[in-house]
Protein backbone atom coordinates (compact mmCIF):
# COMPACT_ATOMS: atom_id res chain seq x y z
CA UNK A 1 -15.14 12.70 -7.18
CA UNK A 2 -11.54 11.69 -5.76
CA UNK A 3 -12.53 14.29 -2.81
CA UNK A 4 -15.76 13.96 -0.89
CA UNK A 5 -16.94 12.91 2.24
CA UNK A 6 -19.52 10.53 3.22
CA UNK A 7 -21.28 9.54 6.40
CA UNK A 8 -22.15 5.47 6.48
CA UNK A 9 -25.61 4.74 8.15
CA UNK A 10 -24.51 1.06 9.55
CA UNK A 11 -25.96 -1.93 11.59
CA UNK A 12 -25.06 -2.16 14.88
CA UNK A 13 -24.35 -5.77 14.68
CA UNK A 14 -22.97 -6.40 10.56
CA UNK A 15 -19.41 -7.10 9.52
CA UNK A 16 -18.99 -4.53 6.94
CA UNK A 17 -17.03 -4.73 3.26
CA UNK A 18 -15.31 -1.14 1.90
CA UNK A 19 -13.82 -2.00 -1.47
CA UNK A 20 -11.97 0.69 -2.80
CA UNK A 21 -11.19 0.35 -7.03
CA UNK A 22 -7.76 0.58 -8.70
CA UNK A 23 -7.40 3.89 -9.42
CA UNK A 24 -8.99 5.24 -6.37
CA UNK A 25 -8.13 5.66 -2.37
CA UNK A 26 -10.37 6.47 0.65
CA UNK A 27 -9.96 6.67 3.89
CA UNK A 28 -11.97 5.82 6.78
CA UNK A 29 -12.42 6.44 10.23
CA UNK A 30 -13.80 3.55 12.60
CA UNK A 31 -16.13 3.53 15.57
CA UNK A 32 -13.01 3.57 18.10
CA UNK A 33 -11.64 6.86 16.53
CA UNK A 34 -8.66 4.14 14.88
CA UNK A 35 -8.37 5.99 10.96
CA UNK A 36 -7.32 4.00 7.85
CA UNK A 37 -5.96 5.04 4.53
CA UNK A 38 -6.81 2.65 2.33
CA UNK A 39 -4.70 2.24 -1.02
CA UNK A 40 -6.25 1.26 -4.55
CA UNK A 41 -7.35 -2.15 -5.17
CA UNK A 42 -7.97 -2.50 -1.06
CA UNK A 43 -10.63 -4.71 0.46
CA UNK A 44 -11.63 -4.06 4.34
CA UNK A 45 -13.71 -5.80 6.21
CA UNK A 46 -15.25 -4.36 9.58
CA UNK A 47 -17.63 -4.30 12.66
CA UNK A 48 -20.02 -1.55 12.94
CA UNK A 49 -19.06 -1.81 16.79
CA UNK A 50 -16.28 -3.33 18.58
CA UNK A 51 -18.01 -5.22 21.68
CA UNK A 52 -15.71 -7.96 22.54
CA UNK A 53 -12.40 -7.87 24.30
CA UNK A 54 -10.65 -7.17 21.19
CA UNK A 55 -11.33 -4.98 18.04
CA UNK A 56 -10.43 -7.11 14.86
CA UNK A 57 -10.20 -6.26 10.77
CA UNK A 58 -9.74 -8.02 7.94
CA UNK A 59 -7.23 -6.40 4.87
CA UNK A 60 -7.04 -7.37 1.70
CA UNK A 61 -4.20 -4.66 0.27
CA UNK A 62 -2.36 -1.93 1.11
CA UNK A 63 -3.86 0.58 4.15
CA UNK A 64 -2.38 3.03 6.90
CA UNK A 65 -3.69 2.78 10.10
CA UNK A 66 -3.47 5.07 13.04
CA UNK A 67 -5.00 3.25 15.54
CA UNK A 68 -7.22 4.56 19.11
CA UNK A 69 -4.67 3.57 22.29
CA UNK A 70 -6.82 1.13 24.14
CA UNK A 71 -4.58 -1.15 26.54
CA UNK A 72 -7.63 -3.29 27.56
CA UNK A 73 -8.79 -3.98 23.59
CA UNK A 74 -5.81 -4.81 21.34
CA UNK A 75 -6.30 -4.35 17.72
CA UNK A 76 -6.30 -7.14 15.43
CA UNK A 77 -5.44 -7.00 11.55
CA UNK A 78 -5.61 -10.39 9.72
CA UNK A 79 -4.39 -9.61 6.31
CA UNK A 80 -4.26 -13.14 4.63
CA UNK A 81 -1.78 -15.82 6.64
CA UNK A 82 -0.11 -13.12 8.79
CA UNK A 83 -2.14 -11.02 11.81
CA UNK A 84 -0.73 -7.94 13.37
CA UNK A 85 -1.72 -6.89 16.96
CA UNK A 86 -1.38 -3.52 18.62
CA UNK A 87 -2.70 -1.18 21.00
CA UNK A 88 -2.58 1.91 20.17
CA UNK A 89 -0.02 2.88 17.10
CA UNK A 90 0.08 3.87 13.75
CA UNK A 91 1.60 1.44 10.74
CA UNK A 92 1.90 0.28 7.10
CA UNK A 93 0.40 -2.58 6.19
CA UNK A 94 0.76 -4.12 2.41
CA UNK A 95 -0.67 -7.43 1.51
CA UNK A 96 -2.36 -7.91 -1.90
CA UNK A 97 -3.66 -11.63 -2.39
CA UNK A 98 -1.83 -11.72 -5.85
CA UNK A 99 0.98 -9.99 -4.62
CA UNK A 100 3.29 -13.27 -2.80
CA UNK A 101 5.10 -10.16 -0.59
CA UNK A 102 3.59 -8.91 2.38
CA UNK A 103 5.13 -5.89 4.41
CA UNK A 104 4.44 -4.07 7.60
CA UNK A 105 6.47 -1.24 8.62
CA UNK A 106 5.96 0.53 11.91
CA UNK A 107 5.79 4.10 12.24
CA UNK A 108 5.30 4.42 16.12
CA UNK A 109 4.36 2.90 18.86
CA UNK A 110 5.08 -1.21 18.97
CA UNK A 111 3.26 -3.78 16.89
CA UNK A 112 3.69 -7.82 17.27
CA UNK A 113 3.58 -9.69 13.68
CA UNK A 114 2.25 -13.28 13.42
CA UNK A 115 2.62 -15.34 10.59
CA UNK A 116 0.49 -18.81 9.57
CA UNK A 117 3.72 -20.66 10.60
CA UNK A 118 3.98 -19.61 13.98
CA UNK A 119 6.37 -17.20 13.94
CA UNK A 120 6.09 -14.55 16.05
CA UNK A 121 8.33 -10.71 16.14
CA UNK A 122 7.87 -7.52 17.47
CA UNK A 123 8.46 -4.18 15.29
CA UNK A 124 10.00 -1.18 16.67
CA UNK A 125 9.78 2.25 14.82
CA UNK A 126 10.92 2.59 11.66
CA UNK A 127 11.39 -1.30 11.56
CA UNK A 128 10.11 -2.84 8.67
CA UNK A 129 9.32 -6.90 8.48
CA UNK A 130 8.50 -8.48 4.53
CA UNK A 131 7.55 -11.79 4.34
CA UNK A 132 7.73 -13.66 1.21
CA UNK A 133 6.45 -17.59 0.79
CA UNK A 134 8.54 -18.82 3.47
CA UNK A 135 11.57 -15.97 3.58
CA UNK A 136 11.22 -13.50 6.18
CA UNK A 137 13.27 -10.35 6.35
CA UNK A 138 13.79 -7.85 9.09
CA UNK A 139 15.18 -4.49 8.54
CA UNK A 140 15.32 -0.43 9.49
CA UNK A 141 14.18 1.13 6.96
CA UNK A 142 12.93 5.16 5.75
CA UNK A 143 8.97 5.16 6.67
CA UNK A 144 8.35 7.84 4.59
CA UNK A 145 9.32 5.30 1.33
CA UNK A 146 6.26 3.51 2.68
CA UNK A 147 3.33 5.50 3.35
CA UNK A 148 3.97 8.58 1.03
CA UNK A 149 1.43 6.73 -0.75
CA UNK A 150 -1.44 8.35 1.35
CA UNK A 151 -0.16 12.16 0.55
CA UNK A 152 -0.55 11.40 -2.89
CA UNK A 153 3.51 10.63 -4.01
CA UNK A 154 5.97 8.16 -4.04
CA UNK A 155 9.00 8.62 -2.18
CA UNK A 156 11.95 6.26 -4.00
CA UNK A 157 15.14 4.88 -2.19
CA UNK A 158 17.00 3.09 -4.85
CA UNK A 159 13.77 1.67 -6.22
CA UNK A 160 13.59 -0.81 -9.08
CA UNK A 161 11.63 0.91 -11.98
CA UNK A 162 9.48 -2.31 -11.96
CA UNK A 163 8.19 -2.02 -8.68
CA UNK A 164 7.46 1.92 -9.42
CA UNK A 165 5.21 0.31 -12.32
CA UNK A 166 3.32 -2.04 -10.33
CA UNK A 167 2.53 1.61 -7.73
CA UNK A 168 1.95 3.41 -9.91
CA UNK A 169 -0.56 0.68 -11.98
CA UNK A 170 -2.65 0.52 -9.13
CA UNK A 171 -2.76 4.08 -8.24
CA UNK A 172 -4.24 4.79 -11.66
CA UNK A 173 -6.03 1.09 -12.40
CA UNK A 174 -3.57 0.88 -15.40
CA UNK A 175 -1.73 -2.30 -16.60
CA UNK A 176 1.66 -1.90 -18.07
CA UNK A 177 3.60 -4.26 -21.35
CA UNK A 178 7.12 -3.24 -22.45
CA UNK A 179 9.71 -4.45 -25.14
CA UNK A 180 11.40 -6.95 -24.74
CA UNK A 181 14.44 -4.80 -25.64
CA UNK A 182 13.91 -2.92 -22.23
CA UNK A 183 15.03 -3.92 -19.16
CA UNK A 184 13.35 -2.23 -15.96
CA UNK A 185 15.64 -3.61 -13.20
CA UNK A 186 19.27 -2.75 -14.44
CA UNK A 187 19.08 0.91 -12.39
CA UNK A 188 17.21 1.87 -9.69
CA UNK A 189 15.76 5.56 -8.53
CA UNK A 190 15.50 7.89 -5.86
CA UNK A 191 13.69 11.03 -5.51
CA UNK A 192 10.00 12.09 -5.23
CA UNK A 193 7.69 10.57 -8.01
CA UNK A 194 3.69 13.41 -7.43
CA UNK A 195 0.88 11.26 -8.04
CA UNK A 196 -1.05 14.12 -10.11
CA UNK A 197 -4.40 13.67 -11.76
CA UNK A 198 -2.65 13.96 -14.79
CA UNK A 199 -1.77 10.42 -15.83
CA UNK A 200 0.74 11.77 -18.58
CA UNK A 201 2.32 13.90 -16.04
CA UNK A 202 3.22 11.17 -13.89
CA UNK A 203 4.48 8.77 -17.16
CA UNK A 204 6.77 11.96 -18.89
CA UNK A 205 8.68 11.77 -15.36
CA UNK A 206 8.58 8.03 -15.92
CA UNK A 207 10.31 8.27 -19.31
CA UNK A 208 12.72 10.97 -18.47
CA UNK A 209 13.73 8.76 -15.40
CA UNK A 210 14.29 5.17 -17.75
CA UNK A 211 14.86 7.09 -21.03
CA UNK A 212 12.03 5.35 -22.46
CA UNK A 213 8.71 6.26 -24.25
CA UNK A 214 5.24 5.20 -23.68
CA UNK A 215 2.14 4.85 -25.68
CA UNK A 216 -1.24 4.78 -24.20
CA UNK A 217 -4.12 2.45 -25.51
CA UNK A 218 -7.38 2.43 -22.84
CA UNK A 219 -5.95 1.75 -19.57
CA UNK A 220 -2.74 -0.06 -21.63
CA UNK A 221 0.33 1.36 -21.25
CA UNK A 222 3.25 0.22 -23.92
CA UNK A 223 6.95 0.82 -22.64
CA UNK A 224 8.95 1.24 -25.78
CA UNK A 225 12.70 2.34 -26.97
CA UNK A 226 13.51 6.14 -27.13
CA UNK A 227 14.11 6.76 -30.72
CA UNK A 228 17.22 8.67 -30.51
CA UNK A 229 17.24 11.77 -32.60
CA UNK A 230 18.59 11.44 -36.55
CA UNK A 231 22.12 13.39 -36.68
């Protein structure tokens, strides 16, 4: 079910692989007491026991981390060519291998971001850092845009209605084609978008907000014209 709870019966010594499908989210709580959310279509890699001098993950997607305050063991995320260290805070981290954007944005607390060219910056609360190829953008931003995710809704600040798509496509392991007589970037949206288990639910609010229609085929999803109403 999307709601149970599940004790894991690990080595003491194994790096450890949670893989969490498109259309599904867990979360997990690690031997220090540090709890991650884990979005759909994450990978996470992990020690049964931290026992060196630092505790270190490996991310492959989008997770939400709280993590244990421990000054003498810093906390290590490598998420593909970028590696965030902390000490004790709580963040959003997004990096998808076929996604070329990577994000972190910093809830509280003080995180330092590394990427595979050196550079080096430290996030404040409510700072945000996205790192694209080679670009890399700094910025204040509203947290709550980023992590609604794990409360099960979207929260939208003058969003793009393609990058709602590409959410909510992972949230529910859907793919999404459209006409090419639409155009998904020309306005963007804000508001509160519930991630209900009704599918149809979530895509009515999606064509009242681009004045579109949908047809669903399998885990296909067609953007099409409204048909305006014969006078």
């Amino acid at each position: 079910s999307d709601n149970s709870t599940k004790m894991l019966a690990l080595s003491t010594v194994a790096m450890n692989r949670l893989v969490v499908p498109y259309g599904k989210r867990a979360n997990l709580t690690l031997s220090d007491g540090t709890v991650i959310w884990l979005n759909s279509g994450t990978q996470l890699d992990f020690p049964s026991e931290f026992v060196d001098n630092t505790r270190e993950i490996f991310v492959n997607g989008e997770v939400f981390i709280e993590v244990k305050k421990d000054l003498n063991m810093p906390f290590i995320v490598h998420a593909g060519d970028i590696n965030v260290t902390v000490t004790g805070t709580s963040f959003n981290l997004s990096a998808y291998l076929d996604d070329n954007m990577k994000s972190v944005v910093l809830v509280n607390g003080k995180v330092q971001v590394e990427t595979k060219n050196n550079y080096k910056t430290d996030l404040l609360p409510n700072e945000k850092i996205e790192i694209n190829n080679n670009s890399i953008k700094k910025e204040i931003v509203e947290i709550s845009e980023y992590i609604s995710w794990k409360d099960g809704l979207l929260e939208l600040y003058s969003t793009p209605m393609s990058e709602i798509l590409k959410k909510i496509g992972r949230y529910y392991n859907v793919q999404f084609e459209k006409s090419e007589l639409i155009t998904l970037n020309n306005e963007t949206f804000t508001g509160k978008l519930f991630l209900s288990n009704s599918l149809d639910s979530v895509m009515t609010s999606i064509s009242t907000l681009s004045s579109t229609e949908y047809l669903r085929d399998g885990n296909n999803i067609y953007i099409i014209k409204k048909e305006m109403p014969m006078k």
